[in-house]
PDB file of N, CA and C in Angstrom:
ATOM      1  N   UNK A   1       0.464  22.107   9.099  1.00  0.00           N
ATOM      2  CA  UNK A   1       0.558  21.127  10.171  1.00  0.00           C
ATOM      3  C   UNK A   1       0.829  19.756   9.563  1.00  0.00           C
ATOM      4  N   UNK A   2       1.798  18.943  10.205  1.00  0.00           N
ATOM      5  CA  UNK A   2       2.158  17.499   9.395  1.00  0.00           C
ATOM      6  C   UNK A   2       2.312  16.458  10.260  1.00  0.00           C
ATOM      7  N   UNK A   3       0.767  15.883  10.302  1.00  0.00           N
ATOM      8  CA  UNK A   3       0.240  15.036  11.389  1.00  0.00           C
ATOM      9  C   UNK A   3       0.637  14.002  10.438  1.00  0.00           C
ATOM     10  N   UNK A   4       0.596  12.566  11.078  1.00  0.00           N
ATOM     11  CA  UNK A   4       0.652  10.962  10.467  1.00  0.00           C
ATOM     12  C   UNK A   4      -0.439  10.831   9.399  1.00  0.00           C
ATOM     13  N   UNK A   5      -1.276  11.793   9.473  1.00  0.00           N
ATOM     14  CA  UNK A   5      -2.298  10.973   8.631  1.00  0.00           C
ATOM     15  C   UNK A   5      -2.337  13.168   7.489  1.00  0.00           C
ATOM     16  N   UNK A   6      -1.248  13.344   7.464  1.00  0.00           N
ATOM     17  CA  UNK A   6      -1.423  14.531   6.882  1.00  0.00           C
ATOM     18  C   UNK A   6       0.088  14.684   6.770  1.00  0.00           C
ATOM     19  N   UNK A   7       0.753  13.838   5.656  1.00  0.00           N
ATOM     20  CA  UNK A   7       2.271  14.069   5.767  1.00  0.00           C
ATOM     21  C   UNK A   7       2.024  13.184   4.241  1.00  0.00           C
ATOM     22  N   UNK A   8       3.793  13.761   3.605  1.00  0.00           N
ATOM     23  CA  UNK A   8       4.159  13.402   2.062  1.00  0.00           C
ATOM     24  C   UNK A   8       4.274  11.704   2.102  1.00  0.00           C
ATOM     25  N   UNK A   9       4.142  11.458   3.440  1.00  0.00           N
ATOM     26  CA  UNK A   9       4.899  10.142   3.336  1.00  0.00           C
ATOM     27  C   UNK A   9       3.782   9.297   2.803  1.00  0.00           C
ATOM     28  N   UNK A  10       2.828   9.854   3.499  1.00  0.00           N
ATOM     29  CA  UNK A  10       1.235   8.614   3.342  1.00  0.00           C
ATOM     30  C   UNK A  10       0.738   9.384   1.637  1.00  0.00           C
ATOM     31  N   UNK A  11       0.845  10.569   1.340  1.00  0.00           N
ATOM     32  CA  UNK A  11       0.483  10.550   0.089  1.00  0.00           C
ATOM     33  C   UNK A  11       1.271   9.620  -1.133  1.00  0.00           C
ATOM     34  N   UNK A  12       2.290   9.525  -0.636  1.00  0.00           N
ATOM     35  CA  UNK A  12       3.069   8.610  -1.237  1.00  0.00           C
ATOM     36  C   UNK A  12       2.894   7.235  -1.501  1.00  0.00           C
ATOM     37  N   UNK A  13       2.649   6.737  -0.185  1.00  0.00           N
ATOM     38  CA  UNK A  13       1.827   5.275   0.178  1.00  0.00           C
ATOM     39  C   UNK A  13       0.472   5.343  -1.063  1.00  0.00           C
ATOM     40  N   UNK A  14      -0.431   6.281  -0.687  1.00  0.00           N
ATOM     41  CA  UNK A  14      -1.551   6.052  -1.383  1.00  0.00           C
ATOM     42  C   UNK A  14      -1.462   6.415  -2.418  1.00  0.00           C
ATOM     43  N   UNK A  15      -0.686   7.117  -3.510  1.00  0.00           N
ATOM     44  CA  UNK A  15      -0.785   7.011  -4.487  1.00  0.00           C
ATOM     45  C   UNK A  15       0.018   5.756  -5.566  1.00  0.00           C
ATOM     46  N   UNK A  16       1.130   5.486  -4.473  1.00  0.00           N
ATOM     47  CA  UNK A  16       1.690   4.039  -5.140  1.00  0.00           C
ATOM     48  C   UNK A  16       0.497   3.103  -4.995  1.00  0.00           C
ATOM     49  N   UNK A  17      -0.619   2.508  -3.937  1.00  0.00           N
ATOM     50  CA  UNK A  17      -1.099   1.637  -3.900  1.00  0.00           C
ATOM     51  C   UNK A  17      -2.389   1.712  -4.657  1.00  0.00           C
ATOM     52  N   UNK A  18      -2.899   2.902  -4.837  1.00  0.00           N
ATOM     53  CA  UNK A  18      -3.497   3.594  -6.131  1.00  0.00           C
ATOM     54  C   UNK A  18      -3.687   2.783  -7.350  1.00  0.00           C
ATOM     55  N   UNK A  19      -2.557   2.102  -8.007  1.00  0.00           N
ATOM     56  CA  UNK A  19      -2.262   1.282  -9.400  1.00  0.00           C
ATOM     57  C   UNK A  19      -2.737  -0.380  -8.785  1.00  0.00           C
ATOM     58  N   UNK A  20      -3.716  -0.949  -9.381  1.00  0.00           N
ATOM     59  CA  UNK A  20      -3.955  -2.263  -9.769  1.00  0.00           C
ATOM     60  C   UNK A  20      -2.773  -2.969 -10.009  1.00  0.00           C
ATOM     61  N   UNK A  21      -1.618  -2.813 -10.847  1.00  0.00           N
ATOM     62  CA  UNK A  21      -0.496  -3.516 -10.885  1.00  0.00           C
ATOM     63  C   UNK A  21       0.288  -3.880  -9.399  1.00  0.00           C
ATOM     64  N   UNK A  22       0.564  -2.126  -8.915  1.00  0.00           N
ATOM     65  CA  UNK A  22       1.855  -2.176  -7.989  1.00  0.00           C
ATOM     66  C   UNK A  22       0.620  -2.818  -6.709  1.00  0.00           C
ATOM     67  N   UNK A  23      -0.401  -2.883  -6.304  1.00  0.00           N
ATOM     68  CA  UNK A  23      -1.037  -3.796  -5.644  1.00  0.00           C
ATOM     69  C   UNK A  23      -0.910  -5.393  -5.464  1.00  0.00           C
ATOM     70  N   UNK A  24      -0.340  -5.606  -7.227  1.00  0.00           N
ATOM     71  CA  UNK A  24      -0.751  -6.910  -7.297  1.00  0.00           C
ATOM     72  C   UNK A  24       0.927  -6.996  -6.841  1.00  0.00           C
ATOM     73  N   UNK A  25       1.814  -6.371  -7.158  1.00  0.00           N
ATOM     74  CA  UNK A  25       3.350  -6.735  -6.819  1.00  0.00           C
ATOM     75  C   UNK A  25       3.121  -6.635  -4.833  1.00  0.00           C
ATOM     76  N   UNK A  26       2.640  -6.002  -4.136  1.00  0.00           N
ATOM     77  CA  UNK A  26       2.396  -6.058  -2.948  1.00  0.00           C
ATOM     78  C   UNK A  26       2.042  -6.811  -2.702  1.00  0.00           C
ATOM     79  N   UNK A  27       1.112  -7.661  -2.967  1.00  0.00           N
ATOM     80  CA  UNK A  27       0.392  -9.059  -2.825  1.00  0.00           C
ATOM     81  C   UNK A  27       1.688  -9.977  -2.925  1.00  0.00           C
ATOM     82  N   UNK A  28       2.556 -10.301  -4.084  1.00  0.00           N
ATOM     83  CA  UNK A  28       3.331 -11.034  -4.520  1.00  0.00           C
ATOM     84  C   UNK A  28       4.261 -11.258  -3.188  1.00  0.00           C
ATOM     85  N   UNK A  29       4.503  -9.596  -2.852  1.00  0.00           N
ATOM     86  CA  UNK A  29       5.882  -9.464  -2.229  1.00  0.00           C
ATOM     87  C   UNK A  29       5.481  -9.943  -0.326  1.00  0.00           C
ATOM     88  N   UNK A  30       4.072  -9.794  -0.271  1.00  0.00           N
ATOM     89  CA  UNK A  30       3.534 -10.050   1.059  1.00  0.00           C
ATOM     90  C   UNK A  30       3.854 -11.464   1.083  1.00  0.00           C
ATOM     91  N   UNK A  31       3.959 -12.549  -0.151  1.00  0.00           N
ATOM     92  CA  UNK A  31       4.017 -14.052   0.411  1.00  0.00           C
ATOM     93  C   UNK A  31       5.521 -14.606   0.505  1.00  0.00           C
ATOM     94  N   UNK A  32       6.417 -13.849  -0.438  1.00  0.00           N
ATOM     95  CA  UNK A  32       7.921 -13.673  -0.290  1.00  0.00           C
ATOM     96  C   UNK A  32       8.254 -13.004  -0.979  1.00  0.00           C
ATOM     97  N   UNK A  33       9.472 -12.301  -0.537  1.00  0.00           N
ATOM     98  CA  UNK A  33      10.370 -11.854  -1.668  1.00  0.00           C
ATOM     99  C   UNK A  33      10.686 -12.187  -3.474  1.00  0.00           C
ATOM    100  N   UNK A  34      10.583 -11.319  -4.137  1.00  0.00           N
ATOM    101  CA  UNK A  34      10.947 -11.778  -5.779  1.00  0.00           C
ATOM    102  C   UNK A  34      12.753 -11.386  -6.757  1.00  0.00           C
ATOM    103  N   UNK A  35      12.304 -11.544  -7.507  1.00  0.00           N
ATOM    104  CA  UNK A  35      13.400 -11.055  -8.150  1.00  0.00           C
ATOM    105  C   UNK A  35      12.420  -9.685  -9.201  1.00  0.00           C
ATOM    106  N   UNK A  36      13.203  -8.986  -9.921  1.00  0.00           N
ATOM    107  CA  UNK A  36      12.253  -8.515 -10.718  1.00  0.00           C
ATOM    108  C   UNK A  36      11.718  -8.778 -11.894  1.00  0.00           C
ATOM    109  N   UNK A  37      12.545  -9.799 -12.654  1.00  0.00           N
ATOM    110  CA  UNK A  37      12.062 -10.754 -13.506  1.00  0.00           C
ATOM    111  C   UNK A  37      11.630 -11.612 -13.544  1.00  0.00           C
ATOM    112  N   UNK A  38      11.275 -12.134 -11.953  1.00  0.00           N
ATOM    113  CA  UNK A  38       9.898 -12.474 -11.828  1.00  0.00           C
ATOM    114  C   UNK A  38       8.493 -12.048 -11.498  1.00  0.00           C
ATOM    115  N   UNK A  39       8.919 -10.546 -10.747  1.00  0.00           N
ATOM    116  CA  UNK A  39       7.455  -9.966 -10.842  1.00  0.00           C
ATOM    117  C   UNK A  39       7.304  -9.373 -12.424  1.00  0.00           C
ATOM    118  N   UNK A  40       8.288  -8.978 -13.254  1.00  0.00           N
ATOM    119  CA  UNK A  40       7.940  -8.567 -14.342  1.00  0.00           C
ATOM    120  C   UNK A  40       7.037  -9.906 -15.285  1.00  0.00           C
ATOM    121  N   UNK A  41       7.314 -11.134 -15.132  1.00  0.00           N
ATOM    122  CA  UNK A  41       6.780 -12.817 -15.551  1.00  0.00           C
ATOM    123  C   UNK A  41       5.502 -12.112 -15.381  1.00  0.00           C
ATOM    124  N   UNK A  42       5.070 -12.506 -13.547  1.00  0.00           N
ATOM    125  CA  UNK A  42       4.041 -12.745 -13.016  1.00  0.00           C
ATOM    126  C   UNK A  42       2.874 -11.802 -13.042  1.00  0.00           C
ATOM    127  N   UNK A  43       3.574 -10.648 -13.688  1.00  0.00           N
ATOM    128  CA  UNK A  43       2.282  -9.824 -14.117  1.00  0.00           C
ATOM    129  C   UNK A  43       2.315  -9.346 -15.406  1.00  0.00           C
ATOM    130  N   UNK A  44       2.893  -9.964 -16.391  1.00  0.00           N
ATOM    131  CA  UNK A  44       3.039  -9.729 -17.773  1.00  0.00           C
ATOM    132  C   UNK A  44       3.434  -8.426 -18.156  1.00  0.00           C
ATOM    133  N   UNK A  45       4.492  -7.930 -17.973  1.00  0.00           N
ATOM    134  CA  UNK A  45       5.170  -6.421 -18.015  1.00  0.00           C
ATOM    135  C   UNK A  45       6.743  -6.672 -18.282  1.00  0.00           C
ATOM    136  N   UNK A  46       6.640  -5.610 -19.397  1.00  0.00           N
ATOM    137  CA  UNK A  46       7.889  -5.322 -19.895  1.00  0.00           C
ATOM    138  C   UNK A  46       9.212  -4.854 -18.519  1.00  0.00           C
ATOM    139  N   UNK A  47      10.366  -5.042 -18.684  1.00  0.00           N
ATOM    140  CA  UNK A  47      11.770  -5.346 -17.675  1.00  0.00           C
ATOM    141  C   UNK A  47      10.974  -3.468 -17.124  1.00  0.00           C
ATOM    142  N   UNK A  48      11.120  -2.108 -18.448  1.00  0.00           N
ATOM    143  CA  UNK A  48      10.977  -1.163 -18.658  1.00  0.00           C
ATOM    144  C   UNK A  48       9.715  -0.618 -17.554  1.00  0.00           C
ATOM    145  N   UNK A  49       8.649  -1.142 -17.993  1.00  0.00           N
ATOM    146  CA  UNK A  49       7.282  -1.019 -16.884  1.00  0.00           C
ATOM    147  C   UNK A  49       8.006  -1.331 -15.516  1.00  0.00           C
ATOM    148  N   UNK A  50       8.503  -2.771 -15.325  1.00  0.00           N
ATOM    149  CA  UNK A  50       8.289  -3.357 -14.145  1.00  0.00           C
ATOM    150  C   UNK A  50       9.041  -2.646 -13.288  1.00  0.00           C
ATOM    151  N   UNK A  51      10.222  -1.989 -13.683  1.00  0.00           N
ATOM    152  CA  UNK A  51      11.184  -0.993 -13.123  1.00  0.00           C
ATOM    153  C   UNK A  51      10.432   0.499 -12.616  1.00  0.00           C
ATOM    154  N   UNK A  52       9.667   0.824 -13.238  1.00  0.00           N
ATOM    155  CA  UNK A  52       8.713   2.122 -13.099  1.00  0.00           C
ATOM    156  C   UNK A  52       8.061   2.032 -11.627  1.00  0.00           C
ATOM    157  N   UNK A  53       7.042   0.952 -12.064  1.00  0.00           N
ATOM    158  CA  UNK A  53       5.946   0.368 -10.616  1.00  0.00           C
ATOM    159  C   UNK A  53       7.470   0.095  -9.230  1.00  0.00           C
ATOM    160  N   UNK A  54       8.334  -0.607  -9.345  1.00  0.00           N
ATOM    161  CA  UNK A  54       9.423  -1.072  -8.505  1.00  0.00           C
ATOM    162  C   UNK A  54       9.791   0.506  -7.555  1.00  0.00           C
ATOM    163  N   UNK A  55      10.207   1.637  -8.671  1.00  0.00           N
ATOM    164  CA  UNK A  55      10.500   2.860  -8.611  1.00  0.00           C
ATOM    165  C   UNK A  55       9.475   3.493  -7.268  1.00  0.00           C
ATOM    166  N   UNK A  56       8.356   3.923  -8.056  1.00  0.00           N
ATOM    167  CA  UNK A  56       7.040   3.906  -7.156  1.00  0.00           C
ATOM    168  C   UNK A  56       7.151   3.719  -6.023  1.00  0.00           C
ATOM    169  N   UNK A  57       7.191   2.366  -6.045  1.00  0.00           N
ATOM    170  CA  UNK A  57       6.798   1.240  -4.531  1.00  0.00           C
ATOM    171  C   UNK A  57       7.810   1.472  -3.598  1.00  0.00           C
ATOM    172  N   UNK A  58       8.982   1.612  -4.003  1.00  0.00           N
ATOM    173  CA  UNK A  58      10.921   1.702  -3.234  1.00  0.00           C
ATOM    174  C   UNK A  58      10.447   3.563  -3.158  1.00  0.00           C
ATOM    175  N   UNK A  59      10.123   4.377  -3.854  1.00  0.00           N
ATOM    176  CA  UNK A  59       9.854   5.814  -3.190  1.00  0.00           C
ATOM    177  C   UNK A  59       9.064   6.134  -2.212  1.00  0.00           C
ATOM    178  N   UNK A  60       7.995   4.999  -2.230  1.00  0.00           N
ATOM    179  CA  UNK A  60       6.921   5.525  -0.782  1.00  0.00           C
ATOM    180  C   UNK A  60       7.141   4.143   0.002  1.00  0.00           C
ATOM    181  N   UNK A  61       8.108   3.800   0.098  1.00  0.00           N
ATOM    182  CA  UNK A  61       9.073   2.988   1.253  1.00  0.00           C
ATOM    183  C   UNK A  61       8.334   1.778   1.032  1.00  0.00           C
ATOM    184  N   UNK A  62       7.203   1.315   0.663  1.00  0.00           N
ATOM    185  CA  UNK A  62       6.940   0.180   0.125  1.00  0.00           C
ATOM    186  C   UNK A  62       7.711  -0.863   0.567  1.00  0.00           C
ATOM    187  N   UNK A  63       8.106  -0.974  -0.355  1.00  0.00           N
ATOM    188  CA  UNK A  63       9.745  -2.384  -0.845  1.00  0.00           C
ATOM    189  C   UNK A  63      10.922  -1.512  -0.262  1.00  0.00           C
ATOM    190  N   UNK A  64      11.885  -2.942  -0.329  1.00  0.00           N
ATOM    191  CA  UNK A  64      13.280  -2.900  -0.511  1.00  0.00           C
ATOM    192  C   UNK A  64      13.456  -3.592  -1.623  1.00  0.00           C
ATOM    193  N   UNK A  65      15.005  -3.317  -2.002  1.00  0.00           N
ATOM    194  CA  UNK A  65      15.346  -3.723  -3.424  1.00  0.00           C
ATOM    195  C   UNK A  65      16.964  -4.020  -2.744  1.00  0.00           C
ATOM    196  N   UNK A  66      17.768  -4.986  -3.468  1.00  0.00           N
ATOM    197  CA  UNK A  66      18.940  -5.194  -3.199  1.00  0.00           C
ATOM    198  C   UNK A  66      19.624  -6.139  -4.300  1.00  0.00           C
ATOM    199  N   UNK A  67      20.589  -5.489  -4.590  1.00  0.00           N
ATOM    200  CA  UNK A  67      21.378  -6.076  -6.433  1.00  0.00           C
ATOM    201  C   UNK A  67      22.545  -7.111  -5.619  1.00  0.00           C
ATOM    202  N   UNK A  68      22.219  -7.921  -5.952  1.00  0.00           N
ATOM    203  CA  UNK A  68      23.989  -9.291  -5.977  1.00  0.00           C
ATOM    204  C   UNK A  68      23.586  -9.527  -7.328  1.00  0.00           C
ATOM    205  N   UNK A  69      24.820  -9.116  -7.708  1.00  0.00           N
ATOM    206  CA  UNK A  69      25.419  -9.259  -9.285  1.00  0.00           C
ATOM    207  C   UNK A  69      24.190  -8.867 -10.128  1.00  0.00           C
ATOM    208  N   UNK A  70      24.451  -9.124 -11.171  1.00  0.00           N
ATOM    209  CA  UNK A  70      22.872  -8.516 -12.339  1.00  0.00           C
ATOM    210  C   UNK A  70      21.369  -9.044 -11.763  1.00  0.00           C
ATOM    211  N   UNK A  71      21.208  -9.421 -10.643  1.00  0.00           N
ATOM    212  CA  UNK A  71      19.785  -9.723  -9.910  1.00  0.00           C
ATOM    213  C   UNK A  71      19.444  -8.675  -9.261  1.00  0.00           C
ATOM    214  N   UNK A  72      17.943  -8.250  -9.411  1.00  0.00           N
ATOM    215  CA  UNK A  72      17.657  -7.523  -8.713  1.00  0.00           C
ATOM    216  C   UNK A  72      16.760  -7.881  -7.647  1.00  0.00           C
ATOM    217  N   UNK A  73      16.568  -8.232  -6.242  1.00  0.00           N
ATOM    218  CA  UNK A  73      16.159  -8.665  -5.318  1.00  0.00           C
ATOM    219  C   UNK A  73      15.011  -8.061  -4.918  1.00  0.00           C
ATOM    220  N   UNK A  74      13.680  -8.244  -4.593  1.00  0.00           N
ATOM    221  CA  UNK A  74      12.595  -7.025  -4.146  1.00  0.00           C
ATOM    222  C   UNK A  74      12.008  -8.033  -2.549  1.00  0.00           C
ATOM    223  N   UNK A  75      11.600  -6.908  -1.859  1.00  0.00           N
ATOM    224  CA  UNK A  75      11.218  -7.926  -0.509  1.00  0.00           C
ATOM    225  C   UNK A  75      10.255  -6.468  -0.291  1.00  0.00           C
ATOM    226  N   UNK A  76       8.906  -6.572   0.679  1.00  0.00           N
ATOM    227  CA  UNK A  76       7.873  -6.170   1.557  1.00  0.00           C
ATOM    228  C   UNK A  76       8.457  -5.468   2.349  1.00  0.00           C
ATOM    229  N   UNK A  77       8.323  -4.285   2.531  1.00  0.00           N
ATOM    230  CA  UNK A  77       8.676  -3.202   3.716  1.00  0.00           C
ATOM    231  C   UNK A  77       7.627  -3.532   4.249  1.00  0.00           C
ATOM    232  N   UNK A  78       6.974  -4.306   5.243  1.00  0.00           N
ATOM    233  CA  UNK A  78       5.671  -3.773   5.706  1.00  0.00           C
ATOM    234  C   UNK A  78       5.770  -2.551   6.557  1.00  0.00           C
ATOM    235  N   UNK A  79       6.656  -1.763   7.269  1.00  0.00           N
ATOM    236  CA  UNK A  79       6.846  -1.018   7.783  1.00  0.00           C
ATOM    237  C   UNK A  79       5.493   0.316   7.743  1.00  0.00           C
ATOM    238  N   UNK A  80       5.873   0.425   6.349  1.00  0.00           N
ATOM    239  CA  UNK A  80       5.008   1.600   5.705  1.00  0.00           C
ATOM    240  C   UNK A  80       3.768   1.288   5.540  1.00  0.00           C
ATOM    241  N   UNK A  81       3.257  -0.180   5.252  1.00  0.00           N
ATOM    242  CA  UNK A  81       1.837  -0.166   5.181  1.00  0.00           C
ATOM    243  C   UNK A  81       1.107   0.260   6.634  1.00  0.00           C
ATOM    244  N   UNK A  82       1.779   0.144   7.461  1.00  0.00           N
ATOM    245  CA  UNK A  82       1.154   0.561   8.948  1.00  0.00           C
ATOM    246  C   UNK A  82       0.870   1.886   9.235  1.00  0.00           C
ATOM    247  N   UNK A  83       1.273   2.949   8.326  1.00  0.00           N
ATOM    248  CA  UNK A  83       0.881   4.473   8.198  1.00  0.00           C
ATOM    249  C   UNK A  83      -0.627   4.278   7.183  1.00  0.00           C
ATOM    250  N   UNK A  84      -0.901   3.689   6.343  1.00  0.00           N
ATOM    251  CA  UNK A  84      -2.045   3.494   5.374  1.00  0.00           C
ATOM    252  C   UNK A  84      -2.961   3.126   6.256  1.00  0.00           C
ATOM    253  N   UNK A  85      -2.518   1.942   7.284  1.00  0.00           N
ATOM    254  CA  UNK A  85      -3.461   0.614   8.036  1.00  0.00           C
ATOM    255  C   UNK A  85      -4.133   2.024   8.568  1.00  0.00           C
ATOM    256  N   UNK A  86      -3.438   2.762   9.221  1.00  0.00           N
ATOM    257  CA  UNK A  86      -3.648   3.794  10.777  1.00  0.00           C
ATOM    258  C   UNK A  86      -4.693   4.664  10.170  1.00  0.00           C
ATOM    259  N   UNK A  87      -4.635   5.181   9.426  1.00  0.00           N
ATOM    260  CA  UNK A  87      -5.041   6.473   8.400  1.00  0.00           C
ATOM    261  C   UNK A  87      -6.062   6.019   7.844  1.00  0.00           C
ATOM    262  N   UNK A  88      -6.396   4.177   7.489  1.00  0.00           N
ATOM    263  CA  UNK A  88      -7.408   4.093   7.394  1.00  0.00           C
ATOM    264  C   UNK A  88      -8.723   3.465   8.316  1.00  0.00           C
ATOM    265  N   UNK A  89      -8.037   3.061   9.751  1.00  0.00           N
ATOM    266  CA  UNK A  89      -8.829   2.977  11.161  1.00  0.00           C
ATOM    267  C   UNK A  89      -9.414   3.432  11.678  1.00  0.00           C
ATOM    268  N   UNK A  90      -8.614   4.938  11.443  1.00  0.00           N
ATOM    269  CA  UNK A  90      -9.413   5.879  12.312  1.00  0.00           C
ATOM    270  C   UNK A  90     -10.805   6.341  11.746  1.00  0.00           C
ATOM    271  N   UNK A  91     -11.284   5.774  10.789  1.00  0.00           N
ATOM    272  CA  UNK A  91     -12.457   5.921  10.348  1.00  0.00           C
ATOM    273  C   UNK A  91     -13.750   4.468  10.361  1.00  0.00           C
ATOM    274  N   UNK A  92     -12.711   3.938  11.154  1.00  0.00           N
ATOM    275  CA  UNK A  92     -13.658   2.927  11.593  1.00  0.00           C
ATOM    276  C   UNK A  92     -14.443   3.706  12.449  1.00  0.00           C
ATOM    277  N   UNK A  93     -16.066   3.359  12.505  1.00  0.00           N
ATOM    278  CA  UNK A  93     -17.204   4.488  13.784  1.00  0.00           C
ATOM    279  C   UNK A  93     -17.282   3.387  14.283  1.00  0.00           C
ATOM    280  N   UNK A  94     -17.809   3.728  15.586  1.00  0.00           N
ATOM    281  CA  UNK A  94     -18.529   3.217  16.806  1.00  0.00           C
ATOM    282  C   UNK A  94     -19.874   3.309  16.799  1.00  0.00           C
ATOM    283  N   UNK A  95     -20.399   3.622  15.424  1.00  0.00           N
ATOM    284  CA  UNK A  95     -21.948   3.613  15.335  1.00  0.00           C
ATOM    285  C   UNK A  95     -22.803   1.889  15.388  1.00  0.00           C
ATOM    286  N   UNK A  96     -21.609   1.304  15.092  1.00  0.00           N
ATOM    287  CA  UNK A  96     -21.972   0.048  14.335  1.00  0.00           C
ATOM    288  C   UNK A  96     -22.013  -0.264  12.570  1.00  0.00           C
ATOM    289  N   UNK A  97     -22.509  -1.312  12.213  1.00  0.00           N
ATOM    290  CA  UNK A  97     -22.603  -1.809  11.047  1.00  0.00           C
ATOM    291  C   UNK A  97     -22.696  -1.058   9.902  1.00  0.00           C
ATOM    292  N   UNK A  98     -22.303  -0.526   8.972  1.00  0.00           N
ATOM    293  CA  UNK A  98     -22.268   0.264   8.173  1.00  0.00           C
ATOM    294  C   UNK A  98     -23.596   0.636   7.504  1.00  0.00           C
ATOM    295  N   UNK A  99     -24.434  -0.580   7.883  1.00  0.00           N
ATOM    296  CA  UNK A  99     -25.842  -0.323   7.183  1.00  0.00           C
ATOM    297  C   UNK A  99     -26.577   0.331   8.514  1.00  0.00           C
ATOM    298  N   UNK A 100     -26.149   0.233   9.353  1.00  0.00           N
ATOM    299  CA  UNK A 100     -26.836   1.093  11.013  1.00  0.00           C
ATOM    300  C   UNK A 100     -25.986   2.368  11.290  1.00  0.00           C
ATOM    301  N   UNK A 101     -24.986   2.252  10.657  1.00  0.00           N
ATOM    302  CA  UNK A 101     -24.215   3.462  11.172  1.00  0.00           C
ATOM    303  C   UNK A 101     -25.120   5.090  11.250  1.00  0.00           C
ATOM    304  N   UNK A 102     -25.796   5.034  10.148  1.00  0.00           N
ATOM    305  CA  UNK A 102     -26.825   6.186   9.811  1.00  0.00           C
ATOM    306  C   UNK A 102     -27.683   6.510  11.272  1.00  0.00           C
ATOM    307  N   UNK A 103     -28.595   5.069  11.293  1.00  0.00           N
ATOM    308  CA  UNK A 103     -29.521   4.966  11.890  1.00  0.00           C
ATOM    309  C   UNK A 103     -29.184   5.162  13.896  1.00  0.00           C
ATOM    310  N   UNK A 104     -27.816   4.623  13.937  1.00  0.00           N
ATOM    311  CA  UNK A 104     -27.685   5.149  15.232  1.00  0.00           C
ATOM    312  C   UNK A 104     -27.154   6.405  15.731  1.00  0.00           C
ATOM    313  N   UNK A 105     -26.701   6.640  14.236  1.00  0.00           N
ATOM    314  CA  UNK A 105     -26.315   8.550  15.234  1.00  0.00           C
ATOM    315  C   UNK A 105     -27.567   8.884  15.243  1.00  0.00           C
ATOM    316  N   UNK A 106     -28.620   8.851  14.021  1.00  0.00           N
ATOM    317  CA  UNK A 106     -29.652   9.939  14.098  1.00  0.00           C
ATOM    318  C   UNK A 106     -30.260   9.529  15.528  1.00  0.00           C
ATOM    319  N   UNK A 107     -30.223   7.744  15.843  1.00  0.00           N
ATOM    320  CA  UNK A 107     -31.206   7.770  17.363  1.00  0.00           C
ATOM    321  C   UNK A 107     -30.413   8.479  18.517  1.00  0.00           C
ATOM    322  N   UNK A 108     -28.736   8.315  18.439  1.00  0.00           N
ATOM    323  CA  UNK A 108     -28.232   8.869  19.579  1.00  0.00           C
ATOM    324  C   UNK A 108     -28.977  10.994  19.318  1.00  0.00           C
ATOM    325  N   UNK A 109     -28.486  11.465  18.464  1.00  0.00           N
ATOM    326  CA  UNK A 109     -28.213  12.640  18.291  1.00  0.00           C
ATOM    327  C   UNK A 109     -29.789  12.771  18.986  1.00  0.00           C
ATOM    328  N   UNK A 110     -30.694  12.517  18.765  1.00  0.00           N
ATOM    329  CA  UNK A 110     -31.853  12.448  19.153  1.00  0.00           C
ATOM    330  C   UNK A 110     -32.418  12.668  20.783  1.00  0.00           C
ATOM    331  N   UNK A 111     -31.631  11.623  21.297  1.00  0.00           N
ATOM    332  CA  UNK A 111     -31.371  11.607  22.669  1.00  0.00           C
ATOM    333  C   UNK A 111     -31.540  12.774  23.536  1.00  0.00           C
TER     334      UNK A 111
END
């Protein structure tokens, strides 16, 4: 069965966002668009690395990427973070506060 929250696409999502780096390039790319030699600068990574994480991020729809002349352009898909957002909502409870959450099922279940 290949529900939204049970499909290649979101394993994809979560294992790119998985890495501390390609997080921090999400962050970057959430305030504008880069080049890749400047996210390769801004997080101290070889052209070689920064292309890898880029790879990643552009496979689980992440980013876009777009070349005019030897530049390589990177911009925020947010598109795709909205399958992660969803997948991780639905586990918001209606118990309340995470430190009550316990305490009000056991009083409801009780009921």
């Amino acid at each position: 069965m290949n529900t939204p929250y049970n499909s290649p696409q979101l394993d994809s999502v979560l294992d790119a966002l998985a890495n501390q780096k390609r997080r921090g390039i999400i962050h970057d790319l959430s305030l504008h668009p880069a080049t890749v030699g400047q996210l390769a600068r801004n997080h101290e990574l070889s052209l070689p690395a920064i292309h890898k994480h880029i790879r990643t991020l552009e496979n689980a729809k992440l980013i876009i990427r777009k070349k005019a002349g030897r530049t390589n352009f990177v911009a925020l898909d947010n598109r795709t973070l909205g399958l992660a957002q969803s997948w991780i909502m639905q586990y918001h409870t209606e118990w309340g506060n995470t430190k009550a959450t316990l305490e009000n099922y056991i009083s409801r279940m009780q009921e």
